[in-house]
PDB file of N, CA and C in Angstrom:
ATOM      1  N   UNK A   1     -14.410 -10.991 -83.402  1.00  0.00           N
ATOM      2  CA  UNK A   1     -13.096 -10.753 -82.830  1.00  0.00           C
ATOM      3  C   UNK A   1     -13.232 -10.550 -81.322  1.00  0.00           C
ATOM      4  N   UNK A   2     -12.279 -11.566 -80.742  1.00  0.00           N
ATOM      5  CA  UNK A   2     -12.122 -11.077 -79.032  1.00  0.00           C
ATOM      6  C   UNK A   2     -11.777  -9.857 -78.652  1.00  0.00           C
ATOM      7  N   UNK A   3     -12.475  -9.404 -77.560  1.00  0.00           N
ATOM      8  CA  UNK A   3     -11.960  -8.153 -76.723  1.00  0.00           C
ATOM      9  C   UNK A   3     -10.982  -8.171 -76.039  1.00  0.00           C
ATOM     10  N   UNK A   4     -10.115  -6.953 -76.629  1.00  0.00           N
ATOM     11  CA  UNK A   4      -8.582  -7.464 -75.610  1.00  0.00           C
ATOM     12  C   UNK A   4      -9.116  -7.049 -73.976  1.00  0.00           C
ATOM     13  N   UNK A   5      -8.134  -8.060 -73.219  1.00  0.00           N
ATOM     14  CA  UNK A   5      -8.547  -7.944 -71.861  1.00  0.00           C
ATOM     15  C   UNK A   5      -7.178  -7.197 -71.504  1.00  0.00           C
ATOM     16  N   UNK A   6      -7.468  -6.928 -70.255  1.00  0.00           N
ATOM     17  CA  UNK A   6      -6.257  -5.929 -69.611  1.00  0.00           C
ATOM     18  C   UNK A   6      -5.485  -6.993 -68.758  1.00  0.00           C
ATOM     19  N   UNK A   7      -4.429  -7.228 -68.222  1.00  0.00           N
ATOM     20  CA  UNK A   7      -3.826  -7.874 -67.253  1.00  0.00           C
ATOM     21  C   UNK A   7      -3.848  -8.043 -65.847  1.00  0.00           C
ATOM     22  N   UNK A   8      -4.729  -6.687 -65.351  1.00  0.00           N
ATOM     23  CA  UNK A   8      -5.839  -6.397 -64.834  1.00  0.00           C
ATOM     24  C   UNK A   8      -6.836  -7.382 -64.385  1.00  0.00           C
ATOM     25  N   UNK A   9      -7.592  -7.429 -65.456  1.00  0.00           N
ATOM     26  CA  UNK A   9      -9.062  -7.900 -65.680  1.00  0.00           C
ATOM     27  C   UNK A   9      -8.523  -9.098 -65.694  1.00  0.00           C
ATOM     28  N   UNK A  10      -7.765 -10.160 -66.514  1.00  0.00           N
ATOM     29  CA  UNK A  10      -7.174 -11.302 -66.592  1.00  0.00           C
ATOM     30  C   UNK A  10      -6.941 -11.800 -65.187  1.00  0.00           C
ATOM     31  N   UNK A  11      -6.406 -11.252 -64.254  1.00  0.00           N
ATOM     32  CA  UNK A  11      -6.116 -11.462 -63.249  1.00  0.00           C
ATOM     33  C   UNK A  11      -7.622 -11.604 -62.095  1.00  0.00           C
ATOM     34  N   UNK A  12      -7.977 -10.902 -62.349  1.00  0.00           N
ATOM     35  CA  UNK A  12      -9.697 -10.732 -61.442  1.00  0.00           C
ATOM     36  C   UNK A  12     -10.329 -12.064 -62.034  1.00  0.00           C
ATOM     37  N   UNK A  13     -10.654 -12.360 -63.140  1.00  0.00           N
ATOM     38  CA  UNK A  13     -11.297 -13.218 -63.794  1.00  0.00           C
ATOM     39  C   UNK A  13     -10.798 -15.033 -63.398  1.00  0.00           C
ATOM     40  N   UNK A  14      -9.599 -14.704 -63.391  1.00  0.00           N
ATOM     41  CA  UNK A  14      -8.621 -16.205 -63.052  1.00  0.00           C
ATOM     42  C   UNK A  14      -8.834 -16.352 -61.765  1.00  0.00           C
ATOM     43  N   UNK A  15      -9.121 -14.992 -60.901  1.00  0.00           N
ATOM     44  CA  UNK A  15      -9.520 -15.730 -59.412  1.00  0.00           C
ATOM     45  C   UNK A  15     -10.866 -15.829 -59.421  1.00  0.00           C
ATOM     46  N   UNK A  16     -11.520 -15.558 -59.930  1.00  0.00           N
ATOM     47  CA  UNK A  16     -13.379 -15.941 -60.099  1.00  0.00           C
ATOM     48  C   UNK A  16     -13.251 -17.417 -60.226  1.00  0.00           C
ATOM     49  N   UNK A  17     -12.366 -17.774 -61.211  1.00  0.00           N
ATOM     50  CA  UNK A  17     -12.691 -19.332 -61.937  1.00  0.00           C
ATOM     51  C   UNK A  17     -11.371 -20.038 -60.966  1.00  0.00           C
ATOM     52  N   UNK A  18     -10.789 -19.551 -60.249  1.00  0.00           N
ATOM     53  CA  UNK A  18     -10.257 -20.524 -59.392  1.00  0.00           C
ATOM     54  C   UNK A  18     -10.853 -20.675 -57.958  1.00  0.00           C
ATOM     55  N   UNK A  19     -11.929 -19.372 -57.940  1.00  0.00           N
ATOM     56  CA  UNK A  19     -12.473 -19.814 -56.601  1.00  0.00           C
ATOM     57  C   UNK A  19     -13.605 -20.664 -56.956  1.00  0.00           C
ATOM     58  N   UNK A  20     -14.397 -20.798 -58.474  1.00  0.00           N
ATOM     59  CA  UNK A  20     -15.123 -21.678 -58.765  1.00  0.00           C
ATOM     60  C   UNK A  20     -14.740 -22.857 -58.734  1.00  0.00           C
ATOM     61  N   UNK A  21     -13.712 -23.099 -59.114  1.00  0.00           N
ATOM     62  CA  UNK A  21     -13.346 -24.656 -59.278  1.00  0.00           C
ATOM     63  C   UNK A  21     -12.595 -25.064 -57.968  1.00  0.00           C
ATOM     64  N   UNK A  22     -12.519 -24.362 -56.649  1.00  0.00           N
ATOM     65  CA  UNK A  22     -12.317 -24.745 -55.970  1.00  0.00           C
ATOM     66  C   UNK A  22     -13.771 -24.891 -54.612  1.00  0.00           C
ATOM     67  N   UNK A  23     -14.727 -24.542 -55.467  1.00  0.00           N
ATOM     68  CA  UNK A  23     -15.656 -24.784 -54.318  1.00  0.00           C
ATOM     69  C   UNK A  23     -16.500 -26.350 -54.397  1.00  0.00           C
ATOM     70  N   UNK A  24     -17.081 -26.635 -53.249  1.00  0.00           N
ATOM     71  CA  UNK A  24     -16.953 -27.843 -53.566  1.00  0.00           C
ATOM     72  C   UNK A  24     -18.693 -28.482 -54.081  1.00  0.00           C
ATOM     73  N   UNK A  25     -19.287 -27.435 -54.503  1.00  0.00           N
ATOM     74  CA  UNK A  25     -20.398 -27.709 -55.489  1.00  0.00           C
ATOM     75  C   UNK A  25     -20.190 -27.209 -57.023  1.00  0.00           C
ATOM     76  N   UNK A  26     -19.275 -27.193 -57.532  1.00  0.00           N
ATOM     77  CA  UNK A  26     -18.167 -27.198 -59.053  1.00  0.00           C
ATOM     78  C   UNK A  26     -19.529 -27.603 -60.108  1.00  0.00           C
ATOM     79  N   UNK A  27     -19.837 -26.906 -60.678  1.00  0.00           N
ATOM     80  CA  UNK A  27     -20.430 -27.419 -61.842  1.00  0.00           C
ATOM     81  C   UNK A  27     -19.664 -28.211 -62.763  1.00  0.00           C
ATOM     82  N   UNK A  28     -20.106 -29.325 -63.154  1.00  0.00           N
ATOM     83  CA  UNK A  28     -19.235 -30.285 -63.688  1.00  0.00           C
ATOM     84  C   UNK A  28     -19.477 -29.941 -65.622  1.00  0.00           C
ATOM     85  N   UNK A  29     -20.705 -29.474 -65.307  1.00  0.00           N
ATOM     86  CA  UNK A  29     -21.056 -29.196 -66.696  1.00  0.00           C
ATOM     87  C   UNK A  29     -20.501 -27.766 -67.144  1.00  0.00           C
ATOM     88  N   UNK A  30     -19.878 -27.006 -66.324  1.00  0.00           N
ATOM     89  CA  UNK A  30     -19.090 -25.705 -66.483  1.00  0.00           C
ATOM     90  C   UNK A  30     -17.422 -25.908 -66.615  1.00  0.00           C
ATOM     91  N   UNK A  31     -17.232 -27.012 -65.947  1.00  0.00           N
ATOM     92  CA  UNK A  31     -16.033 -27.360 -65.584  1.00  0.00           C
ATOM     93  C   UNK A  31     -15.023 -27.259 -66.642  1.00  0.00           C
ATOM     94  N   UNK A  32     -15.140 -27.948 -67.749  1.00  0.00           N
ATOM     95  CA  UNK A  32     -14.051 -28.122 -68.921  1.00  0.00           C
ATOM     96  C   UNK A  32     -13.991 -26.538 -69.801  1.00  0.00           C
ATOM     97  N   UNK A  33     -15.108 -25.498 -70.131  1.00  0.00           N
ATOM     98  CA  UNK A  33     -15.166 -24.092 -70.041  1.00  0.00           C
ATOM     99  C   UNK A  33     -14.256 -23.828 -69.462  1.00  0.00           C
ATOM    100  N   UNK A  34     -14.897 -23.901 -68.062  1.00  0.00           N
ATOM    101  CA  UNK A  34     -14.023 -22.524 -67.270  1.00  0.00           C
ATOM    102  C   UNK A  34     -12.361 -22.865 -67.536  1.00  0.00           C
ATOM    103  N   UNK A  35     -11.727 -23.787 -67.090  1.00  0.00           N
ATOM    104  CA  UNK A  35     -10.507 -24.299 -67.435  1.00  0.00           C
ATOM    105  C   UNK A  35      -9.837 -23.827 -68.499  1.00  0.00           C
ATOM    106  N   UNK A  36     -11.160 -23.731 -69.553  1.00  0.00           N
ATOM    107  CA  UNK A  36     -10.108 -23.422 -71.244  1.00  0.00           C
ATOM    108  C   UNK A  36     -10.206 -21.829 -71.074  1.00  0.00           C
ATOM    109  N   UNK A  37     -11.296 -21.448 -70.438  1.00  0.00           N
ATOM    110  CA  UNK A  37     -10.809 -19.841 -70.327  1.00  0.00           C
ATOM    111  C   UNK A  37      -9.918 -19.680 -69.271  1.00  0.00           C
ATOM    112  N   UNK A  38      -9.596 -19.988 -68.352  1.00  0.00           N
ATOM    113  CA  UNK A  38      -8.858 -19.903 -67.092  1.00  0.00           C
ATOM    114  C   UNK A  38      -7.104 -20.100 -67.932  1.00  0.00           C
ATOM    115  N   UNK A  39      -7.262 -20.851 -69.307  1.00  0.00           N
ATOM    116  CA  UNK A  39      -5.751 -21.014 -70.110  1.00  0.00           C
ATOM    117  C   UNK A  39      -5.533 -19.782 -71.054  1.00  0.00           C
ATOM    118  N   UNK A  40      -6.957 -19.478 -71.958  1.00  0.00           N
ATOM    119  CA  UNK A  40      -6.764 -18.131 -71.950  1.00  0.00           C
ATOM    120  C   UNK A  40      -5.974 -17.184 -71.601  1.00  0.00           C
ATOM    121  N   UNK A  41      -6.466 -16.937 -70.587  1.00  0.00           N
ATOM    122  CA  UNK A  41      -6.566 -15.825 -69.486  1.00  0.00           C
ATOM    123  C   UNK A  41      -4.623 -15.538 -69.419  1.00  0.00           C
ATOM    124  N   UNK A  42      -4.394 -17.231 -68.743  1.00  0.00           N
ATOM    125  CA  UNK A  42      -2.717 -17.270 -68.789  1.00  0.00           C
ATOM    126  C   UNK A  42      -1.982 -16.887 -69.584  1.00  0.00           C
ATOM    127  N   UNK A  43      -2.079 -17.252 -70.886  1.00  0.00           N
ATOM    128  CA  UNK A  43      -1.448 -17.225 -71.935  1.00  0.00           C
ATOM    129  C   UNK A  43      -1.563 -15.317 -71.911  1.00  0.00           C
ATOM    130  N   UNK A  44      -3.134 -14.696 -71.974  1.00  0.00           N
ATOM    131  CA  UNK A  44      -2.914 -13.298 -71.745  1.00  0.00           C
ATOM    132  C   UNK A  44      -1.339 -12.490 -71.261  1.00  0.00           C
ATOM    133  N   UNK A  45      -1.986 -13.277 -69.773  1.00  0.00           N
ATOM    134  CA  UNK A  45      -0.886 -13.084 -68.791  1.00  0.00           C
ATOM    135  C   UNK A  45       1.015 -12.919 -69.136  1.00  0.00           C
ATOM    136  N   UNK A  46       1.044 -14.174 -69.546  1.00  0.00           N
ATOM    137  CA  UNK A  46       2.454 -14.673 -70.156  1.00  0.00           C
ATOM    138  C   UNK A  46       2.781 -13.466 -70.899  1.00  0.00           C
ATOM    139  N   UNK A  47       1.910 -13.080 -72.045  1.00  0.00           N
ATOM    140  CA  UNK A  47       2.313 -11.932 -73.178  1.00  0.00           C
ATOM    141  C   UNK A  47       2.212 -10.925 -73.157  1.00  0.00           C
ATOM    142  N   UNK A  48       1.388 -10.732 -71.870  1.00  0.00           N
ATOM    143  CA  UNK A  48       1.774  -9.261 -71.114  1.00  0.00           C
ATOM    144  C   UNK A  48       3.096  -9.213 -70.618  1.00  0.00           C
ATOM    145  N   UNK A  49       2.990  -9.973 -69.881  1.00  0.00           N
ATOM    146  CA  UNK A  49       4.479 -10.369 -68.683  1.00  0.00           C
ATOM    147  C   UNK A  49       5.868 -10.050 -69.576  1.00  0.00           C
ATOM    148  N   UNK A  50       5.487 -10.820 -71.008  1.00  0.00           N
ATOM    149  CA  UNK A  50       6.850 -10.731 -72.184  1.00  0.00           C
ATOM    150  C   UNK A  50       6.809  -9.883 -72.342  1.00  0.00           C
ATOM    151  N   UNK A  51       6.249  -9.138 -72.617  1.00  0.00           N
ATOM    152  CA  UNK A  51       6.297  -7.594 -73.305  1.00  0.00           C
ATOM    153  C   UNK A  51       7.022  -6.654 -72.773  1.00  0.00           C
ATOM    154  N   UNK A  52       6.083  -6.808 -71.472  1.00  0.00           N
ATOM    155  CA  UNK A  52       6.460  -5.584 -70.295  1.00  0.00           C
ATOM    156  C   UNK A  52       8.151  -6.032 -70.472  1.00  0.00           C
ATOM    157  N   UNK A  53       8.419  -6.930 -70.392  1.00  0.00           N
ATOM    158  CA  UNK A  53      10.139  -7.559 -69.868  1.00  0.00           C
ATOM    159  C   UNK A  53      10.884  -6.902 -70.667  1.00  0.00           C
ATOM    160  N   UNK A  54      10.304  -6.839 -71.930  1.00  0.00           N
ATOM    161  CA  UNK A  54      11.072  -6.455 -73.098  1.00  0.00           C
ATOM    162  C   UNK A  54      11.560  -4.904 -73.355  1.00  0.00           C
ATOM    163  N   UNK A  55      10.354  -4.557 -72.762  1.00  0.00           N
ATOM    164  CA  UNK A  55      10.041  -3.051 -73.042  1.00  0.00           C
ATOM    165  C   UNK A  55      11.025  -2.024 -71.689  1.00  0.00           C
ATOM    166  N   UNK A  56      11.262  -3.043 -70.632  1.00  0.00           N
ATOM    167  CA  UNK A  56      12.108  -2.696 -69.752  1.00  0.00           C
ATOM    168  C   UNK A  56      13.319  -3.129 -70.171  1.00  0.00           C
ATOM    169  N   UNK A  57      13.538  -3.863 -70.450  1.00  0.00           N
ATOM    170  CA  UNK A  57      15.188  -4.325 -70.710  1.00  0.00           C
ATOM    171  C   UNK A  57      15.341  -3.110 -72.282  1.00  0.00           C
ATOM    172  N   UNK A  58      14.445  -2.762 -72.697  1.00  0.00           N
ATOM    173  CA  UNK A  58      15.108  -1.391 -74.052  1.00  0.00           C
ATOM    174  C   UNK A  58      15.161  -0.163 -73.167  1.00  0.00           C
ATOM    175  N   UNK A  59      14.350  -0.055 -72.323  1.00  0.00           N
ATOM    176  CA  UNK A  59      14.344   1.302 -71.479  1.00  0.00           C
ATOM    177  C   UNK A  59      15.905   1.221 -70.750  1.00  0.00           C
ATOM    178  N   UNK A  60      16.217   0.257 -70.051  1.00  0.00           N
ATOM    179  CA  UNK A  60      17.290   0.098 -69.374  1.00  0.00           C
ATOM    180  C   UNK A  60      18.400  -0.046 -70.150  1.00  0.00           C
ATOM    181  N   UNK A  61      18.346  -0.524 -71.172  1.00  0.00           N
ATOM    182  CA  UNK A  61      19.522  -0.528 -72.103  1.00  0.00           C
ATOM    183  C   UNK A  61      20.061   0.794 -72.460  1.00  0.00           C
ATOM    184  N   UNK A  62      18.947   1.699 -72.511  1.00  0.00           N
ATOM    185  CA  UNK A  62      19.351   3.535 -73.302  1.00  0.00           C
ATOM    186  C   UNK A  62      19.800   3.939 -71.957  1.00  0.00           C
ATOM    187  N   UNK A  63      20.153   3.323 -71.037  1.00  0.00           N
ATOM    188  CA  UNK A  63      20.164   4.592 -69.943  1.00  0.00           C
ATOM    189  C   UNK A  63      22.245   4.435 -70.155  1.00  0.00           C
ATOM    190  N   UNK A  64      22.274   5.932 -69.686  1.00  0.00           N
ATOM    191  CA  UNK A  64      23.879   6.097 -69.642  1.00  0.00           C
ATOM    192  C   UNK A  64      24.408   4.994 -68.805  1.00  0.00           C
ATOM    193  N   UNK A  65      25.490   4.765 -68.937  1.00  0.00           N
ATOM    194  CA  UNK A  65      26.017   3.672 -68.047  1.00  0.00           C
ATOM    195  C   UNK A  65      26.752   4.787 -66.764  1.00  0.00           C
ATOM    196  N   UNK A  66      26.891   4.219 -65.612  1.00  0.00           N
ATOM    197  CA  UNK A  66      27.421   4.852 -64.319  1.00  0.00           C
ATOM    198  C   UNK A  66      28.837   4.722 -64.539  1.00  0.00           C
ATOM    199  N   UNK A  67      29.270   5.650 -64.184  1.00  0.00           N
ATOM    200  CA  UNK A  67      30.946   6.025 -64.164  1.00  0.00           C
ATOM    201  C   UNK A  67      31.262   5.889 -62.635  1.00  0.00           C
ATOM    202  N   UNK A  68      32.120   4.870 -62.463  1.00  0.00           N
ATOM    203  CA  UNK A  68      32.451   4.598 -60.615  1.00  0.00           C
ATOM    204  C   UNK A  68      33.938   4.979 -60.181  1.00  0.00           C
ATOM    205  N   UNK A  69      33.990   5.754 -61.329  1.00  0.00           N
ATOM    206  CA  UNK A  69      35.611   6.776 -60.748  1.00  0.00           C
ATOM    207  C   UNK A  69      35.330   7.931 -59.787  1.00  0.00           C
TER     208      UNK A  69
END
C-alpha cells in the first residue's frame, strides 16, 4: 500500500521532477517514470484541492447569515 503524501510534499516533489525534465541532460531512460509520478502527484493535488473546497463551502454554509438592516 502507498504512503499517503501530504499536499505539501506533492508539491516539493512535482518541482524536483519538473526541474528534472526541464534540464537539458533529462534522462531519457527516467523520463516516462518521472512523468507517471509527476500525474500522480496531480491527481494528489486535485483531491486535496476537492476536498479542502468542500469542506469550506460546509463551514461557510453553517455560518449565520448577515442581517443588513
Amino acid at each position: 500500500m502507498a504512503k499517503e503524501v501530504s499536499y505539501a510534499d506533492a508539491l516539493t516533489e512535482l518541482d524536483e521532477i519538473l526541474n528534472e525534465l526541464e534540464a537539458v541532460d533529462v534522462d531519457v531512460d527516467r523520463l516516462a517514470d518521472r512523468v507517471s509520478r509527476a500525474a500522480e502527484l496531480i491527481a494528489v493535488c486535485r483531491e486535496r484541492i476537492g476536498a479542502a473546497r468542500i469542506r469550506v463551502d460546509e463551514i461557510v454554509s453553517g455560518l449565520p447569515a448577515v442581517d443588513n438592516d
